[in-house]
N, C-alpha and C. Protein backbone atom coordinates (compact mmCIF):
# COMPACT_ATOMS: atom_id res chain seq x y z
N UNK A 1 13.02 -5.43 -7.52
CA UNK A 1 11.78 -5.15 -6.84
C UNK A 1 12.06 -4.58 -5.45
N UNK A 2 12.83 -5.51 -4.65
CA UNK A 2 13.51 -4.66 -3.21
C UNK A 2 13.70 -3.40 -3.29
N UNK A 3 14.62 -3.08 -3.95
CA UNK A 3 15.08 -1.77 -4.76
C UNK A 3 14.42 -0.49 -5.06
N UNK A 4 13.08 -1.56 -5.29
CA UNK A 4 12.37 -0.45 -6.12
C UNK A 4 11.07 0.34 -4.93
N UNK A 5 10.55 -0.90 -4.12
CA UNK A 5 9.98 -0.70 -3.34
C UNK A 5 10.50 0.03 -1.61
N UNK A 6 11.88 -0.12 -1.90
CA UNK A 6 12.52 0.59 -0.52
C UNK A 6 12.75 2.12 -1.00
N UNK A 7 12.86 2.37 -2.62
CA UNK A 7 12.82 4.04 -2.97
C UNK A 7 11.65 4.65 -2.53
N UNK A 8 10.55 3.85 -2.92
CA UNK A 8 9.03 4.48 -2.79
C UNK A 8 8.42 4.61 -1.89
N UNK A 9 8.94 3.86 -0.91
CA UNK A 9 9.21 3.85 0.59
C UNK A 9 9.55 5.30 1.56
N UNK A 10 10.89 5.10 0.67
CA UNK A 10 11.90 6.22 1.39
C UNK A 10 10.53 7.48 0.70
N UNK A 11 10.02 7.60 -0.61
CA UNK A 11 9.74 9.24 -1.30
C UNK A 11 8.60 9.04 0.03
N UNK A 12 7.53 8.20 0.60
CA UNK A 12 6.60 8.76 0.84
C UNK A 12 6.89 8.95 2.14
N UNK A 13 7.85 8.39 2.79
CA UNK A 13 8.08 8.83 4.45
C UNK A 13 8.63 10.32 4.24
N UNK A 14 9.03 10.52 3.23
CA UNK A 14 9.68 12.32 3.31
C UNK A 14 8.60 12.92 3.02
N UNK A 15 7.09 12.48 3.32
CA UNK A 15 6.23 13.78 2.70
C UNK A 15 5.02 13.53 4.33
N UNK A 16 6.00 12.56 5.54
CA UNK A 16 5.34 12.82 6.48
C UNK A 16 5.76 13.71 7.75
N UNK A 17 4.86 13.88 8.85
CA UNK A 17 4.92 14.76 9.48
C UNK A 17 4.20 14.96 10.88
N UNK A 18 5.04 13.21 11.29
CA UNK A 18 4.81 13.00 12.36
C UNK A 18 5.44 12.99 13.61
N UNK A 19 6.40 14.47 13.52
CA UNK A 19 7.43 14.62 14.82
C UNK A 19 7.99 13.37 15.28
N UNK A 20 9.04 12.97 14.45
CA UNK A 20 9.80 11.87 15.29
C UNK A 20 9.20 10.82 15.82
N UNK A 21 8.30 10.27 15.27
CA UNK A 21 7.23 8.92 15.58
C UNK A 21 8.30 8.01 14.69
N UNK A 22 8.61 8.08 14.09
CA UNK A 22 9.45 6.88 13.07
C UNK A 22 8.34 5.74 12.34
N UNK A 23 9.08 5.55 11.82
CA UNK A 23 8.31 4.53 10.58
C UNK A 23 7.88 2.88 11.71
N UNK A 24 8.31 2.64 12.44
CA UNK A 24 7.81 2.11 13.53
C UNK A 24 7.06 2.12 14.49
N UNK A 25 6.86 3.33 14.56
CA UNK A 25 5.92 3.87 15.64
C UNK A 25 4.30 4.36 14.89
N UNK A 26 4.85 4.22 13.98
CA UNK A 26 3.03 4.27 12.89
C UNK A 26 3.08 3.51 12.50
N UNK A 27 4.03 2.19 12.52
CA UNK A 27 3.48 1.16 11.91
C UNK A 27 2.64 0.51 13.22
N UNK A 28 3.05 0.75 14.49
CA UNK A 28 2.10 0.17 15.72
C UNK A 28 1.16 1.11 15.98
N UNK A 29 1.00 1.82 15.77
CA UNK A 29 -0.29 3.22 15.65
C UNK A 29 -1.00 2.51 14.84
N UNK A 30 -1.19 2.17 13.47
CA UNK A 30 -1.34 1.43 12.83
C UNK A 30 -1.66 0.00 13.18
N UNK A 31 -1.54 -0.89 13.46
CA UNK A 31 -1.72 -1.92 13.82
C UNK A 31 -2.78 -1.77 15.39
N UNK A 32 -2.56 -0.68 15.97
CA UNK A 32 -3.31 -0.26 17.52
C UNK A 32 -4.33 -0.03 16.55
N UNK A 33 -4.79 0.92 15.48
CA UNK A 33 -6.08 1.43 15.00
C UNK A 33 -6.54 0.19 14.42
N UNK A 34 -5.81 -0.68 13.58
CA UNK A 34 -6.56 -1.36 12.95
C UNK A 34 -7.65 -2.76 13.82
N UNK A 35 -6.75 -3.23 14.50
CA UNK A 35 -6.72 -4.61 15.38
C UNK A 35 -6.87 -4.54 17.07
N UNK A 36 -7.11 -3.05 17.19
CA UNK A 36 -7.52 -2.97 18.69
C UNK A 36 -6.57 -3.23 19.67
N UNK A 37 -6.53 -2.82 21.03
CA UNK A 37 -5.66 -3.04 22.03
C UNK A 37 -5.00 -4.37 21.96
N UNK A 38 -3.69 -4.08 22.74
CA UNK A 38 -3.00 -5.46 22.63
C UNK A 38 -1.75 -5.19 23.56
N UNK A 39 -0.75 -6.35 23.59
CA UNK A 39 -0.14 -6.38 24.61
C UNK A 39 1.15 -5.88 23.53
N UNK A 40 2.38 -5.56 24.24
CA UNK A 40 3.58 -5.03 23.88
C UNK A 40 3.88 -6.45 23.09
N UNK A 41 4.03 -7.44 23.58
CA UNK A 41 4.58 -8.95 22.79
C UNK A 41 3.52 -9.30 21.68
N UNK A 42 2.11 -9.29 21.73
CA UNK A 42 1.59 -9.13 20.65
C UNK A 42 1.82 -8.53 19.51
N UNK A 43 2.06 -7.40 19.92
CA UNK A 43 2.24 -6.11 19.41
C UNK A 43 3.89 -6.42 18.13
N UNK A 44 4.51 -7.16 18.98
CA UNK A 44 6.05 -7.62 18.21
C UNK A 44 5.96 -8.32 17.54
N UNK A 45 5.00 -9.83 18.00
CA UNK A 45 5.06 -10.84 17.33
C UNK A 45 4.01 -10.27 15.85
N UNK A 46 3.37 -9.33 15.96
CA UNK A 46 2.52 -9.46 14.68
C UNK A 46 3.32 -8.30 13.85
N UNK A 47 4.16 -7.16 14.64
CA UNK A 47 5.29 -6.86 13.28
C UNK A 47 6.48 -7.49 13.05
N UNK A 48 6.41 -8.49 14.08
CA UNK A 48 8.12 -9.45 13.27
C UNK A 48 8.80 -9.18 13.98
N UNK A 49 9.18 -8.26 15.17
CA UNK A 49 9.87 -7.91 16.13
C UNK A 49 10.14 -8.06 16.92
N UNK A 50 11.06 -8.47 17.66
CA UNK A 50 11.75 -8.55 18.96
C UNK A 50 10.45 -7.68 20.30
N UNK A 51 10.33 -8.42 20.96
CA UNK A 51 9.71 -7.55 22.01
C UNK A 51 10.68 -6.59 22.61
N UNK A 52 11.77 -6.54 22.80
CA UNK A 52 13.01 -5.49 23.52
C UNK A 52 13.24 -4.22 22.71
N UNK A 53 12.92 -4.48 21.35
CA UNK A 53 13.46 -3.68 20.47
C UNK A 53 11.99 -2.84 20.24
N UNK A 54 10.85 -3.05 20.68
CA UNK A 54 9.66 -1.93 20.99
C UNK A 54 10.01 -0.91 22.30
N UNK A 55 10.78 -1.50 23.13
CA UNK A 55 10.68 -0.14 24.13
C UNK A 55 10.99 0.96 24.06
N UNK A 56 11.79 1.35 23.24
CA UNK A 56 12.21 2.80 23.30
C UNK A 56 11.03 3.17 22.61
N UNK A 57 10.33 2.79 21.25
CA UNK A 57 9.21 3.14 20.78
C UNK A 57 7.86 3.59 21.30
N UNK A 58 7.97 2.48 22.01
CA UNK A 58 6.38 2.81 22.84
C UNK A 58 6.48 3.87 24.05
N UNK A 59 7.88 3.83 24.63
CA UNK A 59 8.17 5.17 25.77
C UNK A 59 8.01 6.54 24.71
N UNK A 60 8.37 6.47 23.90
CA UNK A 60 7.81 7.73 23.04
C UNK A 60 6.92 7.89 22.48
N UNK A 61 5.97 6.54 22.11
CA UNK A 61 4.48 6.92 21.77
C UNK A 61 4.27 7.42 23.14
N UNK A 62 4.07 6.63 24.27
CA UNK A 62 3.67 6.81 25.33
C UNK A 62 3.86 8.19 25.80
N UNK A 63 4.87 9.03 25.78
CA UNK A 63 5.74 10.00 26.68
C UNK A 63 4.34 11.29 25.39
N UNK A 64 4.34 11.28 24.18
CA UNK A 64 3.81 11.63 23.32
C UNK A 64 2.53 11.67 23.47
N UNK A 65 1.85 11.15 24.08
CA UNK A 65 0.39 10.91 24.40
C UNK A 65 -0.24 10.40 23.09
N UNK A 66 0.35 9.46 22.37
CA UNK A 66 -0.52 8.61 21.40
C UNK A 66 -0.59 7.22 21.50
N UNK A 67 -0.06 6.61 22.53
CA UNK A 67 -0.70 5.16 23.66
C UNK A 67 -1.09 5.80 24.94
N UNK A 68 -1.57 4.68 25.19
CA UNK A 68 -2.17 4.90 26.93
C UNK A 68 -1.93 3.43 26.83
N UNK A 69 -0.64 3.16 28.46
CA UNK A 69 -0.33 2.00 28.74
C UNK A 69 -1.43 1.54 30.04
N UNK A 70 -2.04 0.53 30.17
CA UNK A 70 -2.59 0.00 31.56
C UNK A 70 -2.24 -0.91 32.10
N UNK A 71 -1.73 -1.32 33.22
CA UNK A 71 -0.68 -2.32 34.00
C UNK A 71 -2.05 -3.55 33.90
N UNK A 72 -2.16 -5.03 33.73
CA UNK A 72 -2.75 -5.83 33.89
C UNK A 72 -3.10 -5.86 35.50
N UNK A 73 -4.48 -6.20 36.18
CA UNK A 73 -4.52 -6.30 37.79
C UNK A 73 -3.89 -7.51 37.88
N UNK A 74 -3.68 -8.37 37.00
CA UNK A 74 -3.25 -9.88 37.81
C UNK A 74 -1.72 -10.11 37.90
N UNK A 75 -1.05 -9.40 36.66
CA UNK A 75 0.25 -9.30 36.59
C UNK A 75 0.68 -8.01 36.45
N UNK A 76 1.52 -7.41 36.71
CA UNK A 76 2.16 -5.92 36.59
C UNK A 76 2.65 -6.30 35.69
N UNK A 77 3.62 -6.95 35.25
CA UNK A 77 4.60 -6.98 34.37
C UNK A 77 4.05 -6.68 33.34
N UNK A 78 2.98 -6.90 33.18
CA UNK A 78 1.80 -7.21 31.22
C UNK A 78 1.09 -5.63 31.38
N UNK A 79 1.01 -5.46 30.30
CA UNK A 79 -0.05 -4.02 30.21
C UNK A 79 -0.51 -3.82 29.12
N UNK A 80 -2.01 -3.43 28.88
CA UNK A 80 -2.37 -3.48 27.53
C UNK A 80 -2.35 -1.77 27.40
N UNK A 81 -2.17 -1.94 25.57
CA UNK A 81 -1.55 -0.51 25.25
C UNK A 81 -2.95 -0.32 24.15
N UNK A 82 -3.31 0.71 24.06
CA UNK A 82 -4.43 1.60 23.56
C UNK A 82 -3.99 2.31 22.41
N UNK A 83 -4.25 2.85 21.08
CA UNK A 83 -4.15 4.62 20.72
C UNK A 83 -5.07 5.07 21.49
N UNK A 84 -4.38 6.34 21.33
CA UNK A 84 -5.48 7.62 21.73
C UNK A 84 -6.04 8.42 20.40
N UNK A 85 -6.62 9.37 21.08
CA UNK A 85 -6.98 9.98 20.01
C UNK A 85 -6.31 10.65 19.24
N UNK A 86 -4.64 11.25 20.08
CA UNK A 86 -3.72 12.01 19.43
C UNK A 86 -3.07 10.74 18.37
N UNK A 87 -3.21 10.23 18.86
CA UNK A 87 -2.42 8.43 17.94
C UNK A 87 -3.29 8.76 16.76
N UNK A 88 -4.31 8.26 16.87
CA UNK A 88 -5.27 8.50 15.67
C UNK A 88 -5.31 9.61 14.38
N UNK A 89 -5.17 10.73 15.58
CA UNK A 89 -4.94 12.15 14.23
C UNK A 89 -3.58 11.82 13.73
N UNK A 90 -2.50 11.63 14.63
CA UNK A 90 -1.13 11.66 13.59
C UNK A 90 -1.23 10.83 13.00
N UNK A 91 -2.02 9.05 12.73
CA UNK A 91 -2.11 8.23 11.97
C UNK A 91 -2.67 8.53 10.63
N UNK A 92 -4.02 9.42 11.03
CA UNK A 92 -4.61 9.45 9.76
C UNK A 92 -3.80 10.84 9.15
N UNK A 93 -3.12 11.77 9.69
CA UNK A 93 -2.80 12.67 8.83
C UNK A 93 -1.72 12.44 7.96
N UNK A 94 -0.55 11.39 8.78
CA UNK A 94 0.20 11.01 8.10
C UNK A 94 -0.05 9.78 7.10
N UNK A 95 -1.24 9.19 7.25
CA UNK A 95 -1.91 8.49 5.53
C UNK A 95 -2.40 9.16 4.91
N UNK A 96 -3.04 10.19 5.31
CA UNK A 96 -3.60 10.82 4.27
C UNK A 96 -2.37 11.77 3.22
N UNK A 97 -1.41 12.15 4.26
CA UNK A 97 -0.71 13.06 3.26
C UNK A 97 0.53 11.69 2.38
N UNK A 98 0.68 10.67 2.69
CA UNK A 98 1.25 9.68 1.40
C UNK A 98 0.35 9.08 0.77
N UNK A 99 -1.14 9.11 0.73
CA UNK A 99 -2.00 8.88 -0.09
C UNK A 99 -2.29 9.83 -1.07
N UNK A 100 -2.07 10.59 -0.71
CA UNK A 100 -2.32 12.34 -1.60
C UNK A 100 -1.35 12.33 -2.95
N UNK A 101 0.06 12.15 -1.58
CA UNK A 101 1.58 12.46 -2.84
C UNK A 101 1.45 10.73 -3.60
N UNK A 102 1.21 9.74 -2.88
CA UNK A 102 1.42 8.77 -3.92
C UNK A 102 0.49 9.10 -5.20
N UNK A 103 -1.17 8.98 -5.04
CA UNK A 103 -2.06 9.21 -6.03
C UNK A 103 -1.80 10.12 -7.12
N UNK A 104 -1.15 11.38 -6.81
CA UNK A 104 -0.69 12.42 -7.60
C UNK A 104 0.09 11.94 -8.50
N UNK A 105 1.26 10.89 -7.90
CA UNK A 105 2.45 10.16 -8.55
C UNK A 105 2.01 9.43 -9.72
N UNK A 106 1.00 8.57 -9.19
CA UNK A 106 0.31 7.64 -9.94
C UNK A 106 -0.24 8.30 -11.48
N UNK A 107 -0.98 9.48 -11.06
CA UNK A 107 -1.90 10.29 -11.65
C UNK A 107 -0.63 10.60 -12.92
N UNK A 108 0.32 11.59 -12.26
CA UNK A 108 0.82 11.87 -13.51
C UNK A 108 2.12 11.37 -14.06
N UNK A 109 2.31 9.92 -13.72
CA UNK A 109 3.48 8.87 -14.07
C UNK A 109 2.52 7.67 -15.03
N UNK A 110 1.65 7.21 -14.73
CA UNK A 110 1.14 5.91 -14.79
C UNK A 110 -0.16 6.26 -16.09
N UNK A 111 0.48 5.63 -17.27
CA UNK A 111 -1.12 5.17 -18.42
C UNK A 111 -2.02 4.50 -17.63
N UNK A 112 -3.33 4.71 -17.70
CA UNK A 112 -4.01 3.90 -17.67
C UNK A 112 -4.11 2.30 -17.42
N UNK A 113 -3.35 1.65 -18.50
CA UNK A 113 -3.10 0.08 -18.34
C UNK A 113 -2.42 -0.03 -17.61
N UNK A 114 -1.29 0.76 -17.29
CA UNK A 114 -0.34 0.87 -16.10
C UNK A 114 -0.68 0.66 -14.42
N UNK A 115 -1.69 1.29 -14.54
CA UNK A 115 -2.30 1.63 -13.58
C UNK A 115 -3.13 0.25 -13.09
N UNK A 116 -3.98 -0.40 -14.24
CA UNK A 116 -4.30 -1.67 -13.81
C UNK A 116 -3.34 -2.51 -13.44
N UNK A 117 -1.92 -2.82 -14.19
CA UNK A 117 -0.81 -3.51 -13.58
C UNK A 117 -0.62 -3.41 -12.51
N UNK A 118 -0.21 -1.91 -11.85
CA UNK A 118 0.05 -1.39 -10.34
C UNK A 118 -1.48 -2.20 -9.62
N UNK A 119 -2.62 -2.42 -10.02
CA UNK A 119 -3.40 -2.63 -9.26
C UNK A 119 -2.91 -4.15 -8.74
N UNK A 120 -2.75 -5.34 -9.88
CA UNK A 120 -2.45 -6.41 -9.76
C UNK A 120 -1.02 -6.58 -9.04
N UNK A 121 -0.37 -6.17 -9.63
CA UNK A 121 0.70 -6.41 -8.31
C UNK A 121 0.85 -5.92 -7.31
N UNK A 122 -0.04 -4.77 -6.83
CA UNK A 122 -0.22 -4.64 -5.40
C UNK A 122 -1.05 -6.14 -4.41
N UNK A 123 -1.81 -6.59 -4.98
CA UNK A 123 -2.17 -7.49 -4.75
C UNK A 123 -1.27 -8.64 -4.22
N UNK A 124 -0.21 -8.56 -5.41
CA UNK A 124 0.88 -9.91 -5.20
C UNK A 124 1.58 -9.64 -3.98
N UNK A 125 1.67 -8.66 -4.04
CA UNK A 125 2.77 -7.93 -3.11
C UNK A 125 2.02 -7.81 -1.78
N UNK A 126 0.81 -7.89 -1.31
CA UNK A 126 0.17 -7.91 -0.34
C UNK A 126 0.52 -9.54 0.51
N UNK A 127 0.20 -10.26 -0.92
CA UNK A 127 0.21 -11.93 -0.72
C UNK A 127 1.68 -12.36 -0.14
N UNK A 128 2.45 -11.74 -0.51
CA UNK A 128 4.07 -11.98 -0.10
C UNK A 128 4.48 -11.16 0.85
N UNK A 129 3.86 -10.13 1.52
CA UNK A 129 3.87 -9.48 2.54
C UNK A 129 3.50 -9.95 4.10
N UNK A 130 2.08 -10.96 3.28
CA UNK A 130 1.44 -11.91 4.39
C UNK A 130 1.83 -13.37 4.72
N UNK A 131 3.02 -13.99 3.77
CA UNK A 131 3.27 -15.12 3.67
C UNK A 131 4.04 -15.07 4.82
N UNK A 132 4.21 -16.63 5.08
CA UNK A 132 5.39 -17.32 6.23
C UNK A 132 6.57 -17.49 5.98
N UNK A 133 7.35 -17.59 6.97
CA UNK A 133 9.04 -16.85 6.11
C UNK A 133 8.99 -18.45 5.82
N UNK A 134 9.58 -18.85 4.86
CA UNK A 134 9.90 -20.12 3.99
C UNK A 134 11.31 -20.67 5.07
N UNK A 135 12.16 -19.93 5.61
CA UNK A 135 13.26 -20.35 6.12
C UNK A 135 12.50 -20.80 7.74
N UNK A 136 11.71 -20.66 8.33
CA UNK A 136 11.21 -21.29 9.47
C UNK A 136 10.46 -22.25 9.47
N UNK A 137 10.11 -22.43 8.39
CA UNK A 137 9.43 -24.22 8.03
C UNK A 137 10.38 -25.33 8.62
């Protein structure tokens, strides 16, 4: 399943075309569109990430004009980070064009019943996506 889901992975990031944003940097584009402004440590703790290991990312959303950082008035150190609107277009263009090539995939790989399977285990796979890592219990 790893295996299978890190190929399908890899086919649909090769059909995007978001100048060097990386698969990280739309996944917080992403997470900015979905869930609204938030802080850089928010921002880590809800993809699993190290807060240190966002900076080079966000200096290139940022440098890119698809965040807008704002320094907190009470603390400098904190700043809440925004998309913009350029965030937004490269978000949705780059879903729309692996929604396109996946569906196509689907379309002319997948029977019918097949297709209901793919529905149900997307599901599962959502559920185990959202679970708690079992080793931090």
């Amino acid at each position: 399943m790893r295996s299978a889901l890190a190929r399908l992975n890899r086919r649909l990031r090769g059909h995007d075309d978001f100048d060097g944003v990386g698969s990280t940097g739309l996944s917080l584009l992403g997470r900015l569109w979905r869930d609204g402004p938030s802080s850089a440590a928010a921002l880590a703790a809800a993809e699993r990430l190290k807060p240190q290991s966002l900076t080079r990312t966000l200096r290139t959303l940022e440098e890119r004009s698809l965040i807008d950082r704002v320094a907190d008035e009470n603390d400098r150190r904190r700043s809440t980070i925004t998309i913009t609107r350029s965030g937004v277009d490269v978000l949705q263009r780059t879903v729309r064009d692996r929604e396109r090539w996946l569906t196509q995939a689907i379309d002319a790989t997948l029977a019918p019943t097949e297709r209901d399977v793919l529905r149900i285990a997307t599901a599962l796979l959502e559920r185990l996506a959202d679970a708690d890592d079992p080793t931090e219990a």
